[in-house]
Protein backbone atom coordinates (compact mmCIF):
# COMPACT_ATOMS: atom_id res chain seq x y z
CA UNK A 1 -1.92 22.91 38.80
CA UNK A 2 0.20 21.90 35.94
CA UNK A 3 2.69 24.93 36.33
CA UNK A 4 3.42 23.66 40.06
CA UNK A 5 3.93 19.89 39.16
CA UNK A 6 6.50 21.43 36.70
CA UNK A 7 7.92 23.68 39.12
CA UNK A 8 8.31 20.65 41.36
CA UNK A 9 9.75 18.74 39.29
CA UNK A 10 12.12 21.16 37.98
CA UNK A 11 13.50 22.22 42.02
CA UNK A 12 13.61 18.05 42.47
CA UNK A 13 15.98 17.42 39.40
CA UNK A 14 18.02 20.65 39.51
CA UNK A 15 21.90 20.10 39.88
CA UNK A 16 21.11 16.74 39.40
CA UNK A 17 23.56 15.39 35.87
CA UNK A 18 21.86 12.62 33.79
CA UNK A 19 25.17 10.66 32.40
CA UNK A 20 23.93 9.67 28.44
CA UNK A 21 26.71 7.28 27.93
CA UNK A 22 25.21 4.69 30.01
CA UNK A 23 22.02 5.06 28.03
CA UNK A 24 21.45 2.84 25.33
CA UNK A 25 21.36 4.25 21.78
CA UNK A 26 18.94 2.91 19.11
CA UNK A 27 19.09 4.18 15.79
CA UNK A 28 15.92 3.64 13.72
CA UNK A 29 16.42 3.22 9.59
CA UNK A 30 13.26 3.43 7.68
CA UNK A 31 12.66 1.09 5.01
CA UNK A 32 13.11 2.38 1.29
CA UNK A 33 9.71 3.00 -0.14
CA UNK A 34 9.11 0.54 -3.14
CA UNK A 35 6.56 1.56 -5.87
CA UNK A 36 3.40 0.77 -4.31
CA UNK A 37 2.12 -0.47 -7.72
CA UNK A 38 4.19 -1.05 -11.31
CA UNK A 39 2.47 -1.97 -14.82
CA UNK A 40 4.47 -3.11 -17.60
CA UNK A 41 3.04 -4.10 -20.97
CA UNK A 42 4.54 -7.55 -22.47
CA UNK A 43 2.81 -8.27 -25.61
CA UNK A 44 -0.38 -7.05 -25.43
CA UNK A 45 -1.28 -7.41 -22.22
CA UNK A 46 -0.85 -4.88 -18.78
CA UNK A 47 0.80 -6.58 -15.99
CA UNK A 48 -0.08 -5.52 -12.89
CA UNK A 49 2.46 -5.86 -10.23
CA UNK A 50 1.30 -4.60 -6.54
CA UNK A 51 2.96 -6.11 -3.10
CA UNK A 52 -1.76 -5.65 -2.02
CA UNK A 53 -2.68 -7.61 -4.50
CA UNK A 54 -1.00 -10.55 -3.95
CA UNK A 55 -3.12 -11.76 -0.87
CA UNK A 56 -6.09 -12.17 -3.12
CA UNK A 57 -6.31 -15.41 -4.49
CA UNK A 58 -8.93 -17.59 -6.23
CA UNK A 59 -9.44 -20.32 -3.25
CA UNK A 60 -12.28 -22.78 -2.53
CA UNK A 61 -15.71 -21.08 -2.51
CA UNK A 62 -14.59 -18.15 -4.05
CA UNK A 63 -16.18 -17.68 -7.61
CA UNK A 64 -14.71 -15.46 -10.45
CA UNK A 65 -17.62 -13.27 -10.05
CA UNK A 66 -16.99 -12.32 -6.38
CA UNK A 67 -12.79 -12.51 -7.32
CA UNK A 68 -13.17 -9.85 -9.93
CA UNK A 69 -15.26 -7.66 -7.70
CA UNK A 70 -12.59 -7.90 -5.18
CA UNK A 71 -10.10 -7.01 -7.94
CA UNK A 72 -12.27 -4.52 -9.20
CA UNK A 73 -12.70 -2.70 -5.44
CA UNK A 74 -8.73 -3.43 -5.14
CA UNK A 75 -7.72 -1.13 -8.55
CA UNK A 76 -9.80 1.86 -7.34
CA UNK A 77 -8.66 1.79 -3.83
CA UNK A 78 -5.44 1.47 -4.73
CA UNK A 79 -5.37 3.70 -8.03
CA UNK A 80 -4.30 1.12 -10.47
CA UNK A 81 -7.05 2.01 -12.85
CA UNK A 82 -6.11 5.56 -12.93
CA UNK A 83 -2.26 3.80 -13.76
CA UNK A 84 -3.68 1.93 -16.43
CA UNK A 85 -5.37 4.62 -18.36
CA UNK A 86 -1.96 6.77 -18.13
CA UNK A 87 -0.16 3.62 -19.47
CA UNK A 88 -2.51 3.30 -22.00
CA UNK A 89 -4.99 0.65 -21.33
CA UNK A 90 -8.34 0.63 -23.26
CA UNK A 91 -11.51 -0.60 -22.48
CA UNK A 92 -11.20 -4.55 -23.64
CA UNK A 93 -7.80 -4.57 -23.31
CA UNK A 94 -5.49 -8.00 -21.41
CA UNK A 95 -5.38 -7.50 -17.87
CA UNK A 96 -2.96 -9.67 -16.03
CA UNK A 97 -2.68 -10.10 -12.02
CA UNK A 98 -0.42 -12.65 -10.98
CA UNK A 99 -2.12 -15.97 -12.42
CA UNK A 100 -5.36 -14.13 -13.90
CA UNK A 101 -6.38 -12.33 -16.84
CA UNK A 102 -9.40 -10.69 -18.04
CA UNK A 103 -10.31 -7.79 -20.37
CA UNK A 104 -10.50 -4.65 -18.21
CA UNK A 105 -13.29 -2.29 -18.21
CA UNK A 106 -12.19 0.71 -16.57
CA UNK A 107 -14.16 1.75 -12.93
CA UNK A 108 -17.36 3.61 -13.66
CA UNK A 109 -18.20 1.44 -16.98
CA UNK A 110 -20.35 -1.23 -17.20
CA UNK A 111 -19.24 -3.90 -19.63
């Protein structure tokens, strides 16, 4: 059934020319990639910087218990605690996230 439909359609368009110049062109440029996450160390603290991470915020009703599980759920999904150990980050070490900072225990370890 398919083969005919093609065959049909192929006798219906042949000899016919398509003229591409009166087609409009669109040229499609991906965006550069940017490090999904970076981590510096100032002092002696890790900065975390990742473009995910800045939606979470500590608004009304939320408590630091449920923001750091959030944060906590965040750095595995995302990897950043795997980062951390390569940078060098220690279990009681500064963690800072945008306006927060805590000692960082790393996934898997209870504090």
């Amino acid at each position: 059934m398919m083969k005919d439909a093609l065959r049909a359609l192929k006798e219906e368009t042949a000899g016919r020319m398509v003229e591409t110049d009166s087609l409009p062109v669109k040229i499609f440029k991906p965006q550069p990639k940017a490090p999904r996450v970076r981590i510096t160390r100032v002092g002696d603290e890790f900065v975390v910087a990742a473009p995910e991470l800045e939606r979470i915020r500590g608004g009304a009703g939320v408590g630091p218990g449920d923001l750091r599980w959030q944060l906590n759920y965040q750095f595995q999904k995302l990897g950043i605690d795997k980062a951390l150990e390569k940078a060098g980050a220690k279990t009681g070490d500064k963690i800072r996230c945008g306006e927060l900072t805590w000692e960082w225990v790393p996934s898997g370890r209870k504090k």
